[in-house]
N, C-alpha and C. Protein backbone atom coordinates (compact mmCIF):
# COMPACT_ATOMS: atom_id res chain seq x y z
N UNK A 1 0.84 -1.17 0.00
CA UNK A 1 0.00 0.00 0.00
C UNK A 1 0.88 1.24 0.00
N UNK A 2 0.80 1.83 -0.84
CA UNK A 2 1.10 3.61 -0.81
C UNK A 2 0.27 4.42 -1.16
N UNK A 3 0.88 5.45 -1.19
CA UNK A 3 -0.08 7.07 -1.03
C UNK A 3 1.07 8.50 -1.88
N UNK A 4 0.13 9.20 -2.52
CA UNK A 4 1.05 10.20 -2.63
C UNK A 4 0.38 11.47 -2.09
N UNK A 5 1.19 11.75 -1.85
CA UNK A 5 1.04 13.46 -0.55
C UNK A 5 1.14 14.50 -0.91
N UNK A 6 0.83 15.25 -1.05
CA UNK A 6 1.29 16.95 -1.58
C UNK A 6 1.84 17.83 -0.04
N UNK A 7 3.01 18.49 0.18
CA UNK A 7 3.00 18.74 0.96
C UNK A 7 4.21 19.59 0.89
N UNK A 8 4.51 21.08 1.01
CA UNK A 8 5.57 21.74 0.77
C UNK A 8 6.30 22.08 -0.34
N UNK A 9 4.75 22.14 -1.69
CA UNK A 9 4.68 22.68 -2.60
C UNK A 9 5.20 21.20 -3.46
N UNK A 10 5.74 20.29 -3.42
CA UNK A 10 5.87 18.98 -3.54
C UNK A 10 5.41 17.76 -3.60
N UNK A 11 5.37 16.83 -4.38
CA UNK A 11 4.61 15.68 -3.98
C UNK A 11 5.58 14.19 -3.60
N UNK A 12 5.00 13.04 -2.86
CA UNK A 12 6.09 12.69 -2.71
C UNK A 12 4.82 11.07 -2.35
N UNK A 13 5.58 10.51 -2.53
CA UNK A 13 5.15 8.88 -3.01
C UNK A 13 5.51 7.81 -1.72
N UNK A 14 4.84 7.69 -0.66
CA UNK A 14 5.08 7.19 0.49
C UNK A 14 4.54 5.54 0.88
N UNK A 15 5.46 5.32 1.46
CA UNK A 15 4.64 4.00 2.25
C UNK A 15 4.87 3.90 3.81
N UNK A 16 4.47 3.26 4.46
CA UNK A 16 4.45 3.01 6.13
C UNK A 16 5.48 2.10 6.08
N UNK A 17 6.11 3.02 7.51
CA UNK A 17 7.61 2.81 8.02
C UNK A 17 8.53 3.48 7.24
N UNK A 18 8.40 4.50 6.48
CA UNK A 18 9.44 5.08 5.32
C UNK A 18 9.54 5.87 5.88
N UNK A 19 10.92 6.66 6.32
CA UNK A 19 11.27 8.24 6.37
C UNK A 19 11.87 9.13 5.21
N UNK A 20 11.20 10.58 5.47
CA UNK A 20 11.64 11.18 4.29
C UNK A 20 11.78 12.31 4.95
N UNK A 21 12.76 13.98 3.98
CA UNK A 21 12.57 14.71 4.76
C UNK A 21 11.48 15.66 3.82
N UNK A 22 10.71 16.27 4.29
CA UNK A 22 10.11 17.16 3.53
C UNK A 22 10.20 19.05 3.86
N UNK A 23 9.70 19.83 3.96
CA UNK A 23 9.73 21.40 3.77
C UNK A 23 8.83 21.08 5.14
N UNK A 24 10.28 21.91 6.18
CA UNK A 24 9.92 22.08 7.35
C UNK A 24 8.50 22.33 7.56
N UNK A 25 8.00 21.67 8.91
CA UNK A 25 6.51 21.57 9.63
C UNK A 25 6.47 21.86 10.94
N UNK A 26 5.40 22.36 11.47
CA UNK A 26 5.32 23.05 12.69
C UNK A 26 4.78 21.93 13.29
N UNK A 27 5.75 21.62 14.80
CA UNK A 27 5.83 20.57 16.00
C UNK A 27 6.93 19.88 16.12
N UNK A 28 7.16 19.62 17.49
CA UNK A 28 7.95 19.27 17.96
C UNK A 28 8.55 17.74 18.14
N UNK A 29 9.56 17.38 17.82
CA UNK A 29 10.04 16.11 17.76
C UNK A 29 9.69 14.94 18.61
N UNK A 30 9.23 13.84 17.95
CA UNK A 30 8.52 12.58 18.72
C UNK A 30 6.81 13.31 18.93
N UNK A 31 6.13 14.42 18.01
CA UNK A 31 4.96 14.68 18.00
C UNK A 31 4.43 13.95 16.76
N UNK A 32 3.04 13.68 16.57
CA UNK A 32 2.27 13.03 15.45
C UNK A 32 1.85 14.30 14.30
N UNK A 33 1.65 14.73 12.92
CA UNK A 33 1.39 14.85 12.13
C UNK A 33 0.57 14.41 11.20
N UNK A 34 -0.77 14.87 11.29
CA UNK A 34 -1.63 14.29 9.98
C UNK A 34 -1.49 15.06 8.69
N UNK A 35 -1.14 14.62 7.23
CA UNK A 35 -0.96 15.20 6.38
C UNK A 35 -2.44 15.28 5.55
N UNK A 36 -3.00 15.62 5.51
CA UNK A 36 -4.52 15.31 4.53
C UNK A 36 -4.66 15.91 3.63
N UNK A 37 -3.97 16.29 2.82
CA UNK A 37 -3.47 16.47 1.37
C UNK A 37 -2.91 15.49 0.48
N UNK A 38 -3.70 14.45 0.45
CA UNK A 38 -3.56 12.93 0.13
C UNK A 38 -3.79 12.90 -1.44
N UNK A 39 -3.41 12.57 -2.54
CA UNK A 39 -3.63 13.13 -3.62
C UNK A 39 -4.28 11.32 -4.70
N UNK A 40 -3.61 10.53 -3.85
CA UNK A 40 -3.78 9.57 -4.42
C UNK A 40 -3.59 8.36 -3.41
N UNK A 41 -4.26 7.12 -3.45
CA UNK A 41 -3.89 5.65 -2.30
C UNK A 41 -3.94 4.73 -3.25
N UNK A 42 -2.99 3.99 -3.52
CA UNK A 42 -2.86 3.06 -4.09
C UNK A 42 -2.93 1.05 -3.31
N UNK A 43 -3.67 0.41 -3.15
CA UNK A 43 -3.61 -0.87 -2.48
C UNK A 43 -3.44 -1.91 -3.14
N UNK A 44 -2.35 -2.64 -3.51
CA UNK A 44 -3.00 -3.41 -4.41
C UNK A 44 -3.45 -3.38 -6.02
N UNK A 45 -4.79 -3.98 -6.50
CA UNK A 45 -5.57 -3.39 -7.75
C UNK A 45 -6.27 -2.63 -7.47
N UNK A 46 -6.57 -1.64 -6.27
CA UNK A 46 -7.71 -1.00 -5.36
C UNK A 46 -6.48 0.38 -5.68
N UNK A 47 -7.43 1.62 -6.62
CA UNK A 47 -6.68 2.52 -6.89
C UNK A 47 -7.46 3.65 -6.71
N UNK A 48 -7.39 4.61 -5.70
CA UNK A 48 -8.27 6.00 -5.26
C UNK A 48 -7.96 6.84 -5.66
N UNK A 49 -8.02 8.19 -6.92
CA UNK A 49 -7.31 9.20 -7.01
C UNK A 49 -8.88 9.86 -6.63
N UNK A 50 -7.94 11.25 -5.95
CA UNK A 50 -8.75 12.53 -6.13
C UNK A 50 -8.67 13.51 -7.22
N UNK A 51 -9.44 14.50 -6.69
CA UNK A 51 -9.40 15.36 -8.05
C UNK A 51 -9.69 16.42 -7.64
N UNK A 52 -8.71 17.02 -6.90
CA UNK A 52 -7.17 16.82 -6.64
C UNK A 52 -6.62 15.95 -5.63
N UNK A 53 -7.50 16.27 -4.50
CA UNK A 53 -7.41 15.46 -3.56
C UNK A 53 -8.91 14.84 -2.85
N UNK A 54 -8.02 13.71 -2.22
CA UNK A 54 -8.95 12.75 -1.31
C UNK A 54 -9.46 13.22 -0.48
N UNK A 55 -10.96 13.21 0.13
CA UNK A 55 -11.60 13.59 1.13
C UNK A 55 -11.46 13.23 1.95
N UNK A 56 -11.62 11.66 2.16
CA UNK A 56 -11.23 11.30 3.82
C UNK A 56 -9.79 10.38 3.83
N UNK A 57 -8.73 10.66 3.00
CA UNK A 57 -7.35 10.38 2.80
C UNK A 57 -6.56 11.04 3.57
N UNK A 58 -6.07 10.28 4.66
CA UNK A 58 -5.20 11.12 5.69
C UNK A 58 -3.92 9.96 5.44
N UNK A 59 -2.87 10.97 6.05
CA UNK A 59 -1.45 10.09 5.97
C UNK A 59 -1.00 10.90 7.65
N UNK A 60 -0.79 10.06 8.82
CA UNK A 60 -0.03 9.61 9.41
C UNK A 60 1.19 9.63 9.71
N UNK A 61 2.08 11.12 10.51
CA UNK A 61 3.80 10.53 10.31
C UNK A 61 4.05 11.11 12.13
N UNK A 62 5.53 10.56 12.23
CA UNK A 62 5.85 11.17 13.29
C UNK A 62 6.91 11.58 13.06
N UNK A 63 6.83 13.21 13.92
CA UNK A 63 8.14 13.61 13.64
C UNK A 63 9.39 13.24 14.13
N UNK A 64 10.72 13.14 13.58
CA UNK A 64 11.73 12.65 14.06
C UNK A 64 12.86 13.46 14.29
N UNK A 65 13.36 14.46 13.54
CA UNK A 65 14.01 15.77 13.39
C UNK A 65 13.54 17.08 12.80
N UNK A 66 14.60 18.01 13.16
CA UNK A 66 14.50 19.01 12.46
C UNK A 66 15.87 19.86 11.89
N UNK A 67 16.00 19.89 10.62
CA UNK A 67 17.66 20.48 10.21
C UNK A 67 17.73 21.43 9.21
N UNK A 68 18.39 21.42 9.27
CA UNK A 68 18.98 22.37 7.59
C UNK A 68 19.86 21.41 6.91
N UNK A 69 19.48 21.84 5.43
CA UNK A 69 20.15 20.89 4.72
C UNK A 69 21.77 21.77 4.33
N UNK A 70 22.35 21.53 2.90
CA UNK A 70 23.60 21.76 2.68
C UNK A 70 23.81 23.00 2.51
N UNK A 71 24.65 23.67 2.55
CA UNK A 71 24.60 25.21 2.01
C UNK A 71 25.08 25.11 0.45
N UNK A 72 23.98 25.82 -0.42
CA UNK A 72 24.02 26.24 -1.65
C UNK A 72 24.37 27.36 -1.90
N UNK A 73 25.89 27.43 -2.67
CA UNK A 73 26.31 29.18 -2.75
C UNK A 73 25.89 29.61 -4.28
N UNK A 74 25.45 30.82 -4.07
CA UNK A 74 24.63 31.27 -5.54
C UNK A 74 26.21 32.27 -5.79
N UNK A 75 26.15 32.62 -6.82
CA UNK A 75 27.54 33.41 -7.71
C UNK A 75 26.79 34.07 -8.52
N UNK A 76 26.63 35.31 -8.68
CA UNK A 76 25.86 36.25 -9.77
C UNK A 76 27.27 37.15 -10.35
N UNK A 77 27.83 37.01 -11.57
CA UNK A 77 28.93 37.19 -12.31
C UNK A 77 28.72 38.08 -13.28
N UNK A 78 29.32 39.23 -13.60
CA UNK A 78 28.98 40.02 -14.97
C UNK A 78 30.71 39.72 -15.39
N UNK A 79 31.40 39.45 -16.73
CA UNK A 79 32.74 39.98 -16.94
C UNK A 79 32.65 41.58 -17.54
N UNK A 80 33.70 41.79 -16.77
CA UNK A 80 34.36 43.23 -17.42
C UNK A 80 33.64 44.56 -17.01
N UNK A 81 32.74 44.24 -16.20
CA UNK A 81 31.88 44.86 -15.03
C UNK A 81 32.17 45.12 -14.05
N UNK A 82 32.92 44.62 -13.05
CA UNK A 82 33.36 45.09 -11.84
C UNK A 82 32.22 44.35 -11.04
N UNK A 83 31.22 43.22 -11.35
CA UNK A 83 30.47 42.50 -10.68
C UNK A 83 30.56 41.42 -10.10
N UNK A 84 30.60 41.34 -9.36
CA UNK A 84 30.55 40.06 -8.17
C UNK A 84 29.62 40.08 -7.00
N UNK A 85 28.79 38.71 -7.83
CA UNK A 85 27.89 38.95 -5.29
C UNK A 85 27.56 37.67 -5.93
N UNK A 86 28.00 37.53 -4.24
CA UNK A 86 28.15 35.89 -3.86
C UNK A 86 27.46 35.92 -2.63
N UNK A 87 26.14 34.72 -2.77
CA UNK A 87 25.60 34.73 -1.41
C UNK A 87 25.15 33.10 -1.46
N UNK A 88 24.70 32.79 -0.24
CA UNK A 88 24.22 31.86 0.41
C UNK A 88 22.81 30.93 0.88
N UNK A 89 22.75 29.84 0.69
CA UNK A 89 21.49 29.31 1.36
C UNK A 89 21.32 28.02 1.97
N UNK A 90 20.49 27.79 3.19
CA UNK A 90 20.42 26.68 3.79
C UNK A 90 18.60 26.44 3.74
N UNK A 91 18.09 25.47 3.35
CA UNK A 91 17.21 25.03 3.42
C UNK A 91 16.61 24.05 4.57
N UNK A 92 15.30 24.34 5.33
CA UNK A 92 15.53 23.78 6.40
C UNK A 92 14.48 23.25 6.24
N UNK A 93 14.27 22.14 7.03
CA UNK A 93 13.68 20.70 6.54
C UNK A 93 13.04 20.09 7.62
N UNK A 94 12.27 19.07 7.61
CA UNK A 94 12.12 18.60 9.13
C UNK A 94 11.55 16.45 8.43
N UNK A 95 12.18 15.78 9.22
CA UNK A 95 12.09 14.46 8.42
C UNK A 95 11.24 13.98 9.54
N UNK A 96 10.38 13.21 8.37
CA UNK A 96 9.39 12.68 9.17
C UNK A 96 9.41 10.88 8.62
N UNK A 97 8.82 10.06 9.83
CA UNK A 97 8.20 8.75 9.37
C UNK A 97 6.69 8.30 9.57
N UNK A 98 6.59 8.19 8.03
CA UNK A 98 5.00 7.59 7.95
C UNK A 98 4.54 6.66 9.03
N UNK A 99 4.23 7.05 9.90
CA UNK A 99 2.96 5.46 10.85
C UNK A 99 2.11 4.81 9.96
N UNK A 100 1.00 5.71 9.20
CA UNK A 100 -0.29 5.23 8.71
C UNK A 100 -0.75 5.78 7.99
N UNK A 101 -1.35 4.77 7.02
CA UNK A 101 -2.21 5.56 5.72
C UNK A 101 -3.71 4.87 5.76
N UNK A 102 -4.54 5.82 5.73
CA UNK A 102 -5.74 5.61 5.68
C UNK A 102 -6.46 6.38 4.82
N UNK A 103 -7.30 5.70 3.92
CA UNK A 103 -8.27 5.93 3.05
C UNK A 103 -9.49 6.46 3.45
């Protein structure tokens, strides 16, 4: 059984017991998360899409961390300009594991 989720402008293709990280979420670590932006449940030959989404399709996770990912340095370059800017980014994240998917 899986499910796909929309969640942090993203979609992402899950099953129970899987961790992933997705676009940081508000609560605190070892708290529960219902995602209900369920877009699709797949069981089997038993196939539910919404349109867009599922009505009573909830997904189940608990949170496990919270981080920032790698730093990405951006470089904006002109030649023969006298241009240079160089800046920075950390993307911060929070990984969660699916408990349960319910239809």
């Amino acid at each position: 059984m899986y499910a796909v989720i929309a969640t942090g402008g993203k979609q992402y293709r899950v099953t129970e017991g899987e961790t992933l990280k997705v676009e940081k979420l508000a609560g605190e670590e070892g708290s529960e998360v219902e995602l209900d932006q369920v877009l699709m449940i797949a069981d089997g030959d038993n196939i539910q899409v919404g349109t867009p989404a599922l009505d009573k399709g909830t997904v189940t996770a608990t949170i496990k961390s919270h981080g920032r990912a790698k730093k990405v340095d951006i470089v904006k370059f002109h030649r023969r300009k006298h241009h240079r800017k160089q800046m920075g980014h950390r993307q911060s994240y929070t990984e969660i594991e699916v408990t349960k998917i319910t239809a």
